[in-house]
Protein backbone atom coordinates (compact mmCIF):
# COMPACT_ATOMS: atom_id res chain seq x y z
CA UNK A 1 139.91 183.94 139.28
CA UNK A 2 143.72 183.80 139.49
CA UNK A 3 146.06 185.56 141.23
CA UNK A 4 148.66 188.46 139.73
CA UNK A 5 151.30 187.65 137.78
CA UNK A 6 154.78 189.30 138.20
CA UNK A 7 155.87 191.11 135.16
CA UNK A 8 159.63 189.37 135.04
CA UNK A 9 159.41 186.67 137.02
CA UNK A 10 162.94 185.30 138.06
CA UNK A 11 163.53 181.72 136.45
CA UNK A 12 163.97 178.81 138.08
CA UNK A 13 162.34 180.06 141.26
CA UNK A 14 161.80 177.81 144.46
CA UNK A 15 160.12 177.96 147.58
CA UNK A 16 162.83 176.74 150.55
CA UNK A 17 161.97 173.58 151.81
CA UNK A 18 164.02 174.27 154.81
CA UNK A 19 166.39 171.21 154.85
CA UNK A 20 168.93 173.71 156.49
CA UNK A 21 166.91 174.02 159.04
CA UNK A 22 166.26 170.29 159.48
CA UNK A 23 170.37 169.56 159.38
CA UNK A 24 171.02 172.29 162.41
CA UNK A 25 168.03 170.41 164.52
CA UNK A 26 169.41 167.34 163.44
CA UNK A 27 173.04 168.17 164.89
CA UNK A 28 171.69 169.55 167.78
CA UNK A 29 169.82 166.47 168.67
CA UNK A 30 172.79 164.81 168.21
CA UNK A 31 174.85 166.50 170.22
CA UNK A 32 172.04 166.43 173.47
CA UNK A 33 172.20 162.77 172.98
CA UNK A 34 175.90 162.83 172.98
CA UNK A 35 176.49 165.18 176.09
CA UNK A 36 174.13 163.25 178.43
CA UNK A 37 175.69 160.10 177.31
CA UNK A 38 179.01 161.10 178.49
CA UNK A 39 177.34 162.88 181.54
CA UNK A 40 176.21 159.10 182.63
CA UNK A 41 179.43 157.95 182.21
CA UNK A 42 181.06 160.78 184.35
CA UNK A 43 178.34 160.24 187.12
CA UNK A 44 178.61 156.61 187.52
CA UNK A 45 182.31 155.51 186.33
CA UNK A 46 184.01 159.11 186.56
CA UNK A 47 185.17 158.94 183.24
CA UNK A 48 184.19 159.65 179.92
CA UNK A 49 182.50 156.09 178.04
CA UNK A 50 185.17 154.72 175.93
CA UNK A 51 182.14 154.13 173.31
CA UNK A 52 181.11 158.03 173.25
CA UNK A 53 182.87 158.01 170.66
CA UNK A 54 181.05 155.58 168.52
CA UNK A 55 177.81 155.90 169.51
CA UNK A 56 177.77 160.07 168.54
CA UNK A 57 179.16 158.43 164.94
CA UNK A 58 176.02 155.83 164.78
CA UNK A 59 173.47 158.01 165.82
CA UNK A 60 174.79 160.82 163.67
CA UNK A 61 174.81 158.39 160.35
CA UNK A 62 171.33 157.37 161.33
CA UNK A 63 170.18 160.79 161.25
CA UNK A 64 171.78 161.78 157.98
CA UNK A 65 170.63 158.86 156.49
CA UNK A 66 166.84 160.14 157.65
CA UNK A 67 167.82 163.48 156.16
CA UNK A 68 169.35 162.67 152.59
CA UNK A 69 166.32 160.78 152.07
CA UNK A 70 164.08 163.39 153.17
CA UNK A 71 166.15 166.05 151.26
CA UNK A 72 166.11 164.02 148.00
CA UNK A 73 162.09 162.60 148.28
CA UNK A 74 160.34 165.17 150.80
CA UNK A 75 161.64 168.13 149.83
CA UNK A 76 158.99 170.06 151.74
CA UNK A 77 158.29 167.73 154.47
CA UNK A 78 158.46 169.41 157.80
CA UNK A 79 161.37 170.63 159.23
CA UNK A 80 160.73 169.70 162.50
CA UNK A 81 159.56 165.64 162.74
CA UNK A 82 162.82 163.92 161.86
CA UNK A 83 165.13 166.35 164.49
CA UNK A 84 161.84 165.35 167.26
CA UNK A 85 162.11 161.50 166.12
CA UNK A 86 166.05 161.78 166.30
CA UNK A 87 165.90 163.21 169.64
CA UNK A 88 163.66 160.69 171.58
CA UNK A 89 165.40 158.11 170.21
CA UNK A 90 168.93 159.08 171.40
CA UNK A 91 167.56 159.78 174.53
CA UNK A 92 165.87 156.45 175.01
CA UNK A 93 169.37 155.06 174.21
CA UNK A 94 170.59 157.35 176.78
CA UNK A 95 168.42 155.78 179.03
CA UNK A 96 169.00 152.46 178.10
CA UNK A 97 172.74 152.51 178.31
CA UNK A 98 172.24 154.37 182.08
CA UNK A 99 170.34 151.19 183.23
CA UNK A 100 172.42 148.86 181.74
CA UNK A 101 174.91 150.08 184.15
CA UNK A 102 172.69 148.27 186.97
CA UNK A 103 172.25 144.98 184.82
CA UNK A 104 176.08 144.48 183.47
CA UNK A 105 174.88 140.68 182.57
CA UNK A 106 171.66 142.04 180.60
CA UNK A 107 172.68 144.73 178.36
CA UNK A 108 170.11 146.16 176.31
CA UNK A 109 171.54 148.96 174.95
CA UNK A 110 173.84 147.84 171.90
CA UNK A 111 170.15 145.56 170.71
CA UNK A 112 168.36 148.97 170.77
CA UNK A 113 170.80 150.56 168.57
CA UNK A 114 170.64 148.07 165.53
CA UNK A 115 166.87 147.88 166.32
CA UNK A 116 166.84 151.94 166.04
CA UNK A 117 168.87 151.67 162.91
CA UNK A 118 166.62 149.29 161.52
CA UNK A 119 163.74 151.64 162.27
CA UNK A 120 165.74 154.58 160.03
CA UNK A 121 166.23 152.06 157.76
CA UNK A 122 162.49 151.62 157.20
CA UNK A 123 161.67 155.45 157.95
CA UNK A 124 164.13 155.71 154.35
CA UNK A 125 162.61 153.31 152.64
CA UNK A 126 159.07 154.30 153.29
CA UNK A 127 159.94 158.07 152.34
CA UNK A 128 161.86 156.83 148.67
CA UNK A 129 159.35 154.31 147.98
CA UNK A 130 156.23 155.86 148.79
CA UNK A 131 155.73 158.69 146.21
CA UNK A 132 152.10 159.72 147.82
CA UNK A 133 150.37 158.98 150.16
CA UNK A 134 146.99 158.81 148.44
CA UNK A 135 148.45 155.16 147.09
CA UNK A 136 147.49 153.31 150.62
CA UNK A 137 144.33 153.74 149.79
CA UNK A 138 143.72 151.30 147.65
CA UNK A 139 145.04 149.20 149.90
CA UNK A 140 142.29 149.69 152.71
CA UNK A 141 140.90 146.05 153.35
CA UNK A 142 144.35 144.51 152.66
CA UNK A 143 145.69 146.69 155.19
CA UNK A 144 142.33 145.69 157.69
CA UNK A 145 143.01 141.75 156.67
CA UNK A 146 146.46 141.64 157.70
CA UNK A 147 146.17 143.89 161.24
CA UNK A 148 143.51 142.20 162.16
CA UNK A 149 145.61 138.73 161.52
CA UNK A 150 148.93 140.14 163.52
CA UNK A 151 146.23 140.93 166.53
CA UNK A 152 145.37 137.69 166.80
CA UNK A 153 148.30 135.40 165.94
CA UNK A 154 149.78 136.06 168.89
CA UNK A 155 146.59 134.16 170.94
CA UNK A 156 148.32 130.88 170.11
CA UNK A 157 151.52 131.66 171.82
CA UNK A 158 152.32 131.49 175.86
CA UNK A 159 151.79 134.51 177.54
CA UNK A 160 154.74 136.83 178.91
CA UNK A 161 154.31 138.81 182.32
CA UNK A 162 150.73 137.88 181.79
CA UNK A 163 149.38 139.46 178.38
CA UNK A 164 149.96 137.08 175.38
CA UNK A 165 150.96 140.21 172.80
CA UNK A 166 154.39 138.61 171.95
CA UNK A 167 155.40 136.21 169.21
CA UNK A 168 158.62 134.11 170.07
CA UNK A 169 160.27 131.84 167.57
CA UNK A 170 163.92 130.21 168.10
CA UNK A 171 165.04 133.26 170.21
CA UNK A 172 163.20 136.20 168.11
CA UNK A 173 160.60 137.87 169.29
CA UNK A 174 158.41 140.77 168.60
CA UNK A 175 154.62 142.60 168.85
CA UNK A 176 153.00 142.27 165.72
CA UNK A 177 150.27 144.15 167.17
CA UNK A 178 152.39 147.25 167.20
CA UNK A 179 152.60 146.57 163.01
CA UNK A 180 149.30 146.13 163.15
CA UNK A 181 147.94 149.80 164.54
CA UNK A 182 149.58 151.38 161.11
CA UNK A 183 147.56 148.75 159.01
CA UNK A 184 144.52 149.75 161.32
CA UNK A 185 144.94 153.14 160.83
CA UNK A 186 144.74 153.07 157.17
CA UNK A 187 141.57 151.35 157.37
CA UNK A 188 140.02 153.50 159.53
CA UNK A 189 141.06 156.36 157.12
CA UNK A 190 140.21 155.13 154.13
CA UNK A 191 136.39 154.04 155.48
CA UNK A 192 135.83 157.26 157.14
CA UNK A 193 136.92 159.08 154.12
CA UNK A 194 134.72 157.04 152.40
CA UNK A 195 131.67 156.96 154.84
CA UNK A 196 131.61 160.02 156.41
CA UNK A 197 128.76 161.85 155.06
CA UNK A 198 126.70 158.51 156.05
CA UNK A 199 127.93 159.05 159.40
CA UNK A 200 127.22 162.61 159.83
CA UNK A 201 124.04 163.12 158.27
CA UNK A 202 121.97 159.99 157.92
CA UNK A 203 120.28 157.90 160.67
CA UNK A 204 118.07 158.62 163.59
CA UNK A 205 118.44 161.15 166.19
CA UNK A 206 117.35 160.14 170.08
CA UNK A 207 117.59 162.72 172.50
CA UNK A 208 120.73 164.84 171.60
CA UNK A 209 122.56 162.67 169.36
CA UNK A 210 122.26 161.02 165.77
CA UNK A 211 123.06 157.60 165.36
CA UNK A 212 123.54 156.59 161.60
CA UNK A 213 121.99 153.88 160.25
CA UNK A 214 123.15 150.66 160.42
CA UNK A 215 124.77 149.73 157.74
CA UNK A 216 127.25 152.34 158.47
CA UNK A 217 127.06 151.78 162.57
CA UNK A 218 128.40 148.38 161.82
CA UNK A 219 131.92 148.42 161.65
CA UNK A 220 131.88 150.97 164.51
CA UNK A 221 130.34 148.29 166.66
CA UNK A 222 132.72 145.48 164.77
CA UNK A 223 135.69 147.48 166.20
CA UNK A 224 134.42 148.02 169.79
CA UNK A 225 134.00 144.16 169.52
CA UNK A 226 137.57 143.45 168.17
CA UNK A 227 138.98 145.68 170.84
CA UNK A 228 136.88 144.17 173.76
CA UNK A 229 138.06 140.78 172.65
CA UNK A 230 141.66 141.57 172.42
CA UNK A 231 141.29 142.69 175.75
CA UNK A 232 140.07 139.29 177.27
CA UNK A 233 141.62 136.69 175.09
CA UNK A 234 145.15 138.80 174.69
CA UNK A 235 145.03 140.61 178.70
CA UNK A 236 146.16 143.68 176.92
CA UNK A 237 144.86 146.67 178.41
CA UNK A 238 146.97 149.34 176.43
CA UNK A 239 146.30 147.60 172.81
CA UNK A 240 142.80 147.89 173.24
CA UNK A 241 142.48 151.25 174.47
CA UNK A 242 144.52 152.73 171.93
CA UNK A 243 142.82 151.36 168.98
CA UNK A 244 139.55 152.31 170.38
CA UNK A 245 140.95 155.72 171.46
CA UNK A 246 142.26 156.77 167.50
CA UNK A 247 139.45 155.30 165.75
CA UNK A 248 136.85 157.70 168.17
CA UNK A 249 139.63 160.32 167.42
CA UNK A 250 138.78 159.80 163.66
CA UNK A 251 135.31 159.60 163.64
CA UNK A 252 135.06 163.19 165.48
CA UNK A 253 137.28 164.32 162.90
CA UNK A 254 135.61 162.89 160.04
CA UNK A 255 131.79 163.66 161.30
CA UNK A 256 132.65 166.70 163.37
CA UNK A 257 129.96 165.42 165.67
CA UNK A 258 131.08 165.51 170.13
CA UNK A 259 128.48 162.81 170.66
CA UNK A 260 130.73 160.40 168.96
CA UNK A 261 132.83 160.80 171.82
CA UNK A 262 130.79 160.16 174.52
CA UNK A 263 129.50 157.24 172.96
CA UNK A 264 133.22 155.99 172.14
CA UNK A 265 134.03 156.82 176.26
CA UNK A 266 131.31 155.10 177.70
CA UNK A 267 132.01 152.08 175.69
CA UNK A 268 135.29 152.21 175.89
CA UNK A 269 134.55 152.00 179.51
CA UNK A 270 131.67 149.60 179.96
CA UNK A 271 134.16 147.21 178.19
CA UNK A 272 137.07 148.24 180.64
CA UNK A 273 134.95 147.66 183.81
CA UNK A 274 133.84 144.88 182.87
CA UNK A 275 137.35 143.00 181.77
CA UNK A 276 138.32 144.59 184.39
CA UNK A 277 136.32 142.64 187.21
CA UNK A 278 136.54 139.23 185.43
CA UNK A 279 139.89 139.01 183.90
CA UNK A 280 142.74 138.21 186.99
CA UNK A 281 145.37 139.99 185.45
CA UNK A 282 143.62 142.88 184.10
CA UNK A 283 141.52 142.98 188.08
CA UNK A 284 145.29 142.55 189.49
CA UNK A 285 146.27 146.08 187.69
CA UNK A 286 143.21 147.33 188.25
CA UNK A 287 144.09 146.41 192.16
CA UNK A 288 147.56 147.70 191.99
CA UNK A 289 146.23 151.31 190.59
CA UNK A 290 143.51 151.96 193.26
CA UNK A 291 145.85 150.65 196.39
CA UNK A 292 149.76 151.20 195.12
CA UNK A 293 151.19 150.99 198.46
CA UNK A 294 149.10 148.42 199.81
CA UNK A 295 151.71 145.68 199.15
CA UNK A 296 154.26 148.00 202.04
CA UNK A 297 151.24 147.52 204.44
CA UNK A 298 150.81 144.03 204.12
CA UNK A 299 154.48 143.78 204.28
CA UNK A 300 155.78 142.70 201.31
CA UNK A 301 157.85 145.08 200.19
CA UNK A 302 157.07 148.42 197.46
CA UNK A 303 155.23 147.29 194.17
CA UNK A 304 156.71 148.60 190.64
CA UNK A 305 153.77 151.23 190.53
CA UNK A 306 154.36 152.24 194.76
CA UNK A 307 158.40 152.28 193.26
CA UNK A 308 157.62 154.28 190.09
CA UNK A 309 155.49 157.01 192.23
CA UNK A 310 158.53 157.00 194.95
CA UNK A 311 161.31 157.55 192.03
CA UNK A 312 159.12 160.86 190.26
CA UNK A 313 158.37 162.03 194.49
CA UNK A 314 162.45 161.76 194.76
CA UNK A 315 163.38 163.66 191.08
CA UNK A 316 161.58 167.00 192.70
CA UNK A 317 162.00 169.89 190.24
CA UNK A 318 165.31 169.68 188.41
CA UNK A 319 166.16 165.56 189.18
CA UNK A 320 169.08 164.00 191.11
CA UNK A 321 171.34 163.90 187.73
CA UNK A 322 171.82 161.37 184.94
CA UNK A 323 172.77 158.47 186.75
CA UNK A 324 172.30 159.43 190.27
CA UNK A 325 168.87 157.73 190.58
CA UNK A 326 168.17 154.59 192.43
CA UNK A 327 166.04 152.50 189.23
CA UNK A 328 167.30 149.48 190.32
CA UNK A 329 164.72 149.11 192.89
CA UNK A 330 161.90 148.82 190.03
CA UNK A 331 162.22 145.74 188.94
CA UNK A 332 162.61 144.31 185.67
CA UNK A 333 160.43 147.04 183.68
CA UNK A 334 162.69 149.41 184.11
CA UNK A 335 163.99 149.52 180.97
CA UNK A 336 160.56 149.05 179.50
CA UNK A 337 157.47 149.72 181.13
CA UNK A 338 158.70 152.07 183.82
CA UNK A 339 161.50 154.12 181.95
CA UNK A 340 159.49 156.76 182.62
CA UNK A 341 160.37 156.75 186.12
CA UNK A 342 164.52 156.64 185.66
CA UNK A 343 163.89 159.98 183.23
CA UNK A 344 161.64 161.21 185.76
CA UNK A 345 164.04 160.69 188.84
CA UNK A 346 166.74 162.03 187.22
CA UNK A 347 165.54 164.91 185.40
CA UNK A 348 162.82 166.05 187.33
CA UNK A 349 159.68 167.80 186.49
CA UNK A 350 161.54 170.15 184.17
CA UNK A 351 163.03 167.45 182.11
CA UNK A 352 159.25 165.99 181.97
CA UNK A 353 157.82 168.97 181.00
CA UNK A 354 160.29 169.17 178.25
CA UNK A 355 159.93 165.63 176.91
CA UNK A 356 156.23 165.91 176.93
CA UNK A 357 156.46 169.39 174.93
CA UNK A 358 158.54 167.29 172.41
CA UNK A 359 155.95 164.82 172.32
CA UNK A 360 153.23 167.09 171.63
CA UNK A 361 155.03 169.20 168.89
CA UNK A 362 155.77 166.47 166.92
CA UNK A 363 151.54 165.32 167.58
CA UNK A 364 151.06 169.06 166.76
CA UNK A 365 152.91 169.01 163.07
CA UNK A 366 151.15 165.81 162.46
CA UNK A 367 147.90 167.29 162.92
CA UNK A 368 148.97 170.33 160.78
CA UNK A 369 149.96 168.59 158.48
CA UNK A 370 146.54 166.62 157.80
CA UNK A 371 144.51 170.12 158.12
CA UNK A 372 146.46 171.64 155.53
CA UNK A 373 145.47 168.95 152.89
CA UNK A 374 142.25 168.66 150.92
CA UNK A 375 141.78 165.10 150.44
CA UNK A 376 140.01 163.62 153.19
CA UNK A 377 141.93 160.48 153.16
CA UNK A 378 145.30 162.70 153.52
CA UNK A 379 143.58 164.37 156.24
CA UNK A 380 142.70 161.34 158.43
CA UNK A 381 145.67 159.21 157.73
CA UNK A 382 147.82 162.22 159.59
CA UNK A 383 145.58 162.87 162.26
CA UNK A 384 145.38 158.96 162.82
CA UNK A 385 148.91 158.69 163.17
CA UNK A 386 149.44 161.93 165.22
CA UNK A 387 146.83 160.77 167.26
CA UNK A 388 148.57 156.70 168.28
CA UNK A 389 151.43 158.91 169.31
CA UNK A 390 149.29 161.48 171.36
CA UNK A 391 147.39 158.06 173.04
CA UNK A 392 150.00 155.84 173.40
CA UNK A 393 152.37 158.72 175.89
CA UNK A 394 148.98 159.26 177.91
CA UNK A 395 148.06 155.59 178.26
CA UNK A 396 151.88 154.64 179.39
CA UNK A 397 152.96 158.05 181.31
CA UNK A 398 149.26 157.91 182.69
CA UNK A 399 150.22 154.67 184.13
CA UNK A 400 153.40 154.83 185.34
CA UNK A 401 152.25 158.10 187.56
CA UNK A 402 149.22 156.54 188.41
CA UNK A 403 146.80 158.38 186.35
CA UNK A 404 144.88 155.21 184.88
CA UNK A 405 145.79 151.55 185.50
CA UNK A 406 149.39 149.78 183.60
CA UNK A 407 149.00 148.69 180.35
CA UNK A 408 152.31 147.05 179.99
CA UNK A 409 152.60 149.34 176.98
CA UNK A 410 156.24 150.91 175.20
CA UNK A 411 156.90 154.56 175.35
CA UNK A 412 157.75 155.69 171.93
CA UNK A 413 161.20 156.04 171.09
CA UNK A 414 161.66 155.87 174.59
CA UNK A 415 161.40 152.37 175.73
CA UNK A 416 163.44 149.33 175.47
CA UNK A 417 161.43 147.29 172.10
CA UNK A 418 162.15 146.52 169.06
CA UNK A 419 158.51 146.28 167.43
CA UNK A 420 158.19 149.93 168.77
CA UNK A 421 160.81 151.92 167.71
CA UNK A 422 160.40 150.61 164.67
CA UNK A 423 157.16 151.08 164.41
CA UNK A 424 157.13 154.97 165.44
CA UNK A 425 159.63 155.56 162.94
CA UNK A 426 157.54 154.13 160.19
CA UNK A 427 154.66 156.32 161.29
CA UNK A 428 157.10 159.15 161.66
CA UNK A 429 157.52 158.51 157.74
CA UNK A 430 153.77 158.86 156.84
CA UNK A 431 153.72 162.27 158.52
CA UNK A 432 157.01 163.40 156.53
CA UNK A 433 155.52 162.20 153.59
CA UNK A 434 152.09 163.84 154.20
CA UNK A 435 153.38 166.49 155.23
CA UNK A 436 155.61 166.98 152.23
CA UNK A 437 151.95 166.99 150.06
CA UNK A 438 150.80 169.38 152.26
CA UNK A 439 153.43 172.35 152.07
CA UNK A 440 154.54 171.85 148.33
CA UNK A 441 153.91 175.07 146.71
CA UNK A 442 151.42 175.07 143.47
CA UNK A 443 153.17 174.64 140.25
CA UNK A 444 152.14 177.52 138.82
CA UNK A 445 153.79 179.41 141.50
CA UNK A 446 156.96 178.39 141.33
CA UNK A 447 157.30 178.51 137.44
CA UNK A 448 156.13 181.79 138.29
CA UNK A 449 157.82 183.23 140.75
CA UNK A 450 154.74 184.37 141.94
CA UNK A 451 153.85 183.25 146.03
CA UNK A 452 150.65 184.65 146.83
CA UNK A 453 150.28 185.80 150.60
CA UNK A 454 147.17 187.22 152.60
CA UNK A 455 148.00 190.78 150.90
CA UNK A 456 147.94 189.10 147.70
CA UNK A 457 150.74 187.93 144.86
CA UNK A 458 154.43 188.77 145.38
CA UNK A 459 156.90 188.99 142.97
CA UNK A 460 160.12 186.36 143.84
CA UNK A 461 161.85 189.46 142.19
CA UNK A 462 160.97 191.83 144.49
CA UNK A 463 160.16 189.91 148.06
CA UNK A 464 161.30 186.59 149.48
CA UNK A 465 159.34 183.74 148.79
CA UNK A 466 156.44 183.20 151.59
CA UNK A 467 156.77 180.78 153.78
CA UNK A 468 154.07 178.36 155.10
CA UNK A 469 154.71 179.39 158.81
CA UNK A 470 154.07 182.70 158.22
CA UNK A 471 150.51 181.92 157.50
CA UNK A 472 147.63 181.82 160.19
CA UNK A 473 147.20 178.64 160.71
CA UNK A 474 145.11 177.08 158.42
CA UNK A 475 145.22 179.87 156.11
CA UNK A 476 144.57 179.76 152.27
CA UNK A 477 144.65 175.49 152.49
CA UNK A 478 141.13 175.05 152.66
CA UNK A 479 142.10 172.61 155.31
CA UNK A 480 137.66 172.63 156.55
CA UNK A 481 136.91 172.43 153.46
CA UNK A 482 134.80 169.55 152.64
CA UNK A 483 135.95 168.60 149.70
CA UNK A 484 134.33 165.77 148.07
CA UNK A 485 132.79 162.03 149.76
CA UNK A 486 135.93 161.16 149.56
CA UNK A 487 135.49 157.85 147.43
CA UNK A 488 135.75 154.54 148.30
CA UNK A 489 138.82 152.94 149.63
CA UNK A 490 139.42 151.52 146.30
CA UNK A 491 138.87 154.11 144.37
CA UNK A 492 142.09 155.54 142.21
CA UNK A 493 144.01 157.94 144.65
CA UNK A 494 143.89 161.27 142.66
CA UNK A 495 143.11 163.26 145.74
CA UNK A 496 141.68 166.17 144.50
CA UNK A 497 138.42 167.55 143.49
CA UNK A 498 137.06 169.64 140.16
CA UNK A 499 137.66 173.16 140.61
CA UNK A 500 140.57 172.93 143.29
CA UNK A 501 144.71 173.26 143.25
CA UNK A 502 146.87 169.96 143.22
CA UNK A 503 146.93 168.81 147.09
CA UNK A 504 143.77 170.57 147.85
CA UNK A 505 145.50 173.87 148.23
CA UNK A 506 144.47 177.09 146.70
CA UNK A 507 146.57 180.00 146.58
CA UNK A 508 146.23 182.65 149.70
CA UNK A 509 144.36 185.49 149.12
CA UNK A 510 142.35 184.52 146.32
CA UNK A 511 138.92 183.23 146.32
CA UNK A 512 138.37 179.73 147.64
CA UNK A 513 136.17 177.67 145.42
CA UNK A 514 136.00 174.94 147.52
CA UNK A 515 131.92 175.68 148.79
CA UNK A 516 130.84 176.41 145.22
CA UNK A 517 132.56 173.21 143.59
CA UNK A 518 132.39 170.47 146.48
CA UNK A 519 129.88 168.73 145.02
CA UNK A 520 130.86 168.26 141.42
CA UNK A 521 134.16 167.22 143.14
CA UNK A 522 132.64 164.57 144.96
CA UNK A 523 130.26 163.54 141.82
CA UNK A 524 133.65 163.21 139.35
């Protein structure tokens, strides 16, 4: 059953794949970044930055360089994750710049911006190069082979501040373990897709739960393992709770059974508390967290955390103004670990509230995104992604506030690093480019003209063209459908299953066939 078809169509009809929209949040962005830039330099020299000037111009070409390629590759990509991306990464060079007024010899500020451009740089290529997603998955145990071999490279190399997660070579260096959670990811996606019916439905059941068998439970215990032993050869806390954390993540998603998550919590923290008591430098955080001011009583002077908590108790509501806080007094993190804490000073709890609101819109698209596509791999690869963004702000601003013990983790976008902001921006990419699968209309419709909505077709002639938005959310995408098993992560990436629209999508207001054709879907 199809839906009506408009007597004169218009020709040439398109939905809008509201680019306009992107380029206004794009120069607004821009211009935030810009004002509080020359707000720092009013505060602390009394004069406007001689370099305002040229660092509006970079950021500016770094964001229309995101856009064109977006515009020309993504047409329908959301309008919203490259104006979020451009925004938290001006402000972290905000931030940067602001401290590097308390370190004149150690300027980090100018490295951050040619890392940041290298980070567009990548976010382009990926969105040109990549013409669908589906393509990564025949790259599963590739991807699995070379994460797991940047995790554990850097075991042969000294340690810095404790945690050996850096790589140095004749005055380079970098974490290849923030390369390897993307590879990671795509593993996990493509074996869940692949596995989750085993998962969900086969096995034995003790007391509340059902454990699948164990051939499946295998590589669920494998990765436990890997991140357990990260954690005690590579004293890296925050690596191996946030691969644990999305891969839990994805098996909820891809079994839709809670118990998973208890099981993946009290593992996560039976390996914890035991690293925990026999590691030093994972015991000395874990020291740090449950006394942060003990190092005032035995008089030696406030500890980065007892600092960190002091600088968020002195921002109050509305902050003490860009540069008017005291982050000196951290330490050497400042610019890194505990940036948190400047933003927090000197914005307050308002400016918090609003940077973690633009953290979890930019989680929320991502997850949209995967629950408006068919294809289970699709699905999990943008919930995976959204989801290292969603763990990696708890695990750090959980830390720096005192929440859960430091993981020596970087802030996304935020943070002074290299491997991180380019990193984010890569899996800022992904999401434009799943996301661009999951709101590009059906072909029929737009040779049409025809959009059907929840009160059923509309003529292009007669009514505007209906826009994704308008729908509830989740509406006419079969995004719980089942679709089929999903394949193998080999298997040729055609994404879709008999009986259903090109990117798992059929049209609004006509009847889903998804139930009645799952199974010869999966059987193709």
């Amino acid at each position: 059953m199809t839906a009506p078809t408009a007597d004169a169509p218009p020709p040439g009809l398109r939905m809008p794949g509201r680019r306009g929209t992107e380029l206004a949040l794009l120069a607004g962005a821009v211009l935030i970044s810009v004002c509080g830039y020359i707000d720092v330099g009013l505060a602390r020299q009394n004069a406007v930055p001689g370099d305002a000037a040229s660092y509006g111009a970079g950021l500016a070409a770094l964001a229309l360089l995101g856009h064109l390629a977006v515009r020309f590759r993504a047409p329908y990509a959301d309008p919203l994750l490259l104006p979020i991306a451009i925004l938290l990464n001006g402000l972290g060079l905000l931030l940067i710049f602001r401290l590097d007024l308390e370190t004149p010899a150690d300027r980090a500020s100018p490295t951050q911006l040619v890392w940041s451009a290298l980070g567009v740089g990548l976010f382009a290529a990926v969105v040109l190069l990549l013409r669908d997603h589906r393509t990564l998955q025949r790259y599963a145990y590739v991807s699995v082979a070379a994460g797991l071999a940047l995790m554990v490279v850097p075991i042969f190399f000294p340690a810095v501040n404790g945690a050996k997660i850096w790589i140095r070579v004749a005055g380079f260096s970098f974490q290849p373990g923030e390369f390897a959670k993307i590879l990671l990811t795509v593993f996990f996606a493509a074996y869940l897709a692949a596995n989750r019916s085993a998962l969900a439905h086969t096995g034995k059941r003790m007391w509340k739960l059902q454990f699948p068998a164990g051939r499946v439970l295998g590589p669920v215990v494998a990765v436990w393992l890997v991140s357990v032993g990260v954690l005690v050869l590579e004293r890296d806390l925050g690596t191996s709770l946030l691969f644990f954390g999305v891969f839990v993540v994805l098996l909820y998603v891809a079994t839709g059974r809670t118990g998973w998550i208890a099981v993946g919590l009290l593992l996560a923290a039976a390996g914890a508390a035991a690293v925990g008591v026999l590691e030093p430098h994972v015991h000395s955080r874990v020291a740090d967290w449950l006394h942060p001011f003990a190092s005032i009583t035995a008089g030696r002077g406030a500890s980065q955390l007892a600092q960190s908590l002091f600088a968020f108790a002195a921002g109050g509501l509305l902050g003490t103004g860009l540069g008017e806080g005291h982050s000196a007094l951290i330490g050497f993190a400042m610019k890194s670990d505990f940036i948190l804490a400047t933003y927090g000073e000197e914005l307050g709890l308002t400016g918090l509230t609003a940077l973690f609101l633009l953290y979890a819109l930019l989680v929320a698209r991502g997850f949209r995104a995967g629950l408006a596509l068919r294809d289970p791999f699709g699905r999990l690869l943008a919930v995976g992604l959204a989801s290292l963004l969603a763990v990696q702000v708890f695990v750090i601003a959980g830390g720096v506030m005192g929440l859960i013990p430091l993981t020596g983790m970087a802030m996304p976008f935020l943070a002074q690093g290299g491997s991180s902001v380019v990193t984010n921006w890569v899996i800022v990419a992904l999401l434009v480019r799943v996301s661009d699968s999951a709101r590009r209309p059906l072909p029929d419709a737009a040779a049409t003209g025809v959009i059907a909505g929840p009160g059923g077709a509309r003529s292009g002639a007669s009514a505007p063209p209906y826009e994704e938005d308008d729908l509830p959310y989740g509406y006419g995408y079969g995004g719980g459908g089942g679709g089929g098993d999903g394949g193998s992560p080999g298997d040729p990436p055609d994404g879709r299953d008999a009986g259903h629209a090109p990117h798992g999508r059929s049209a609004p207001g006509t009847p889903d066939s998804s139930d009645d054709h799952d199974d010869q879907g999966s059987r193709r």
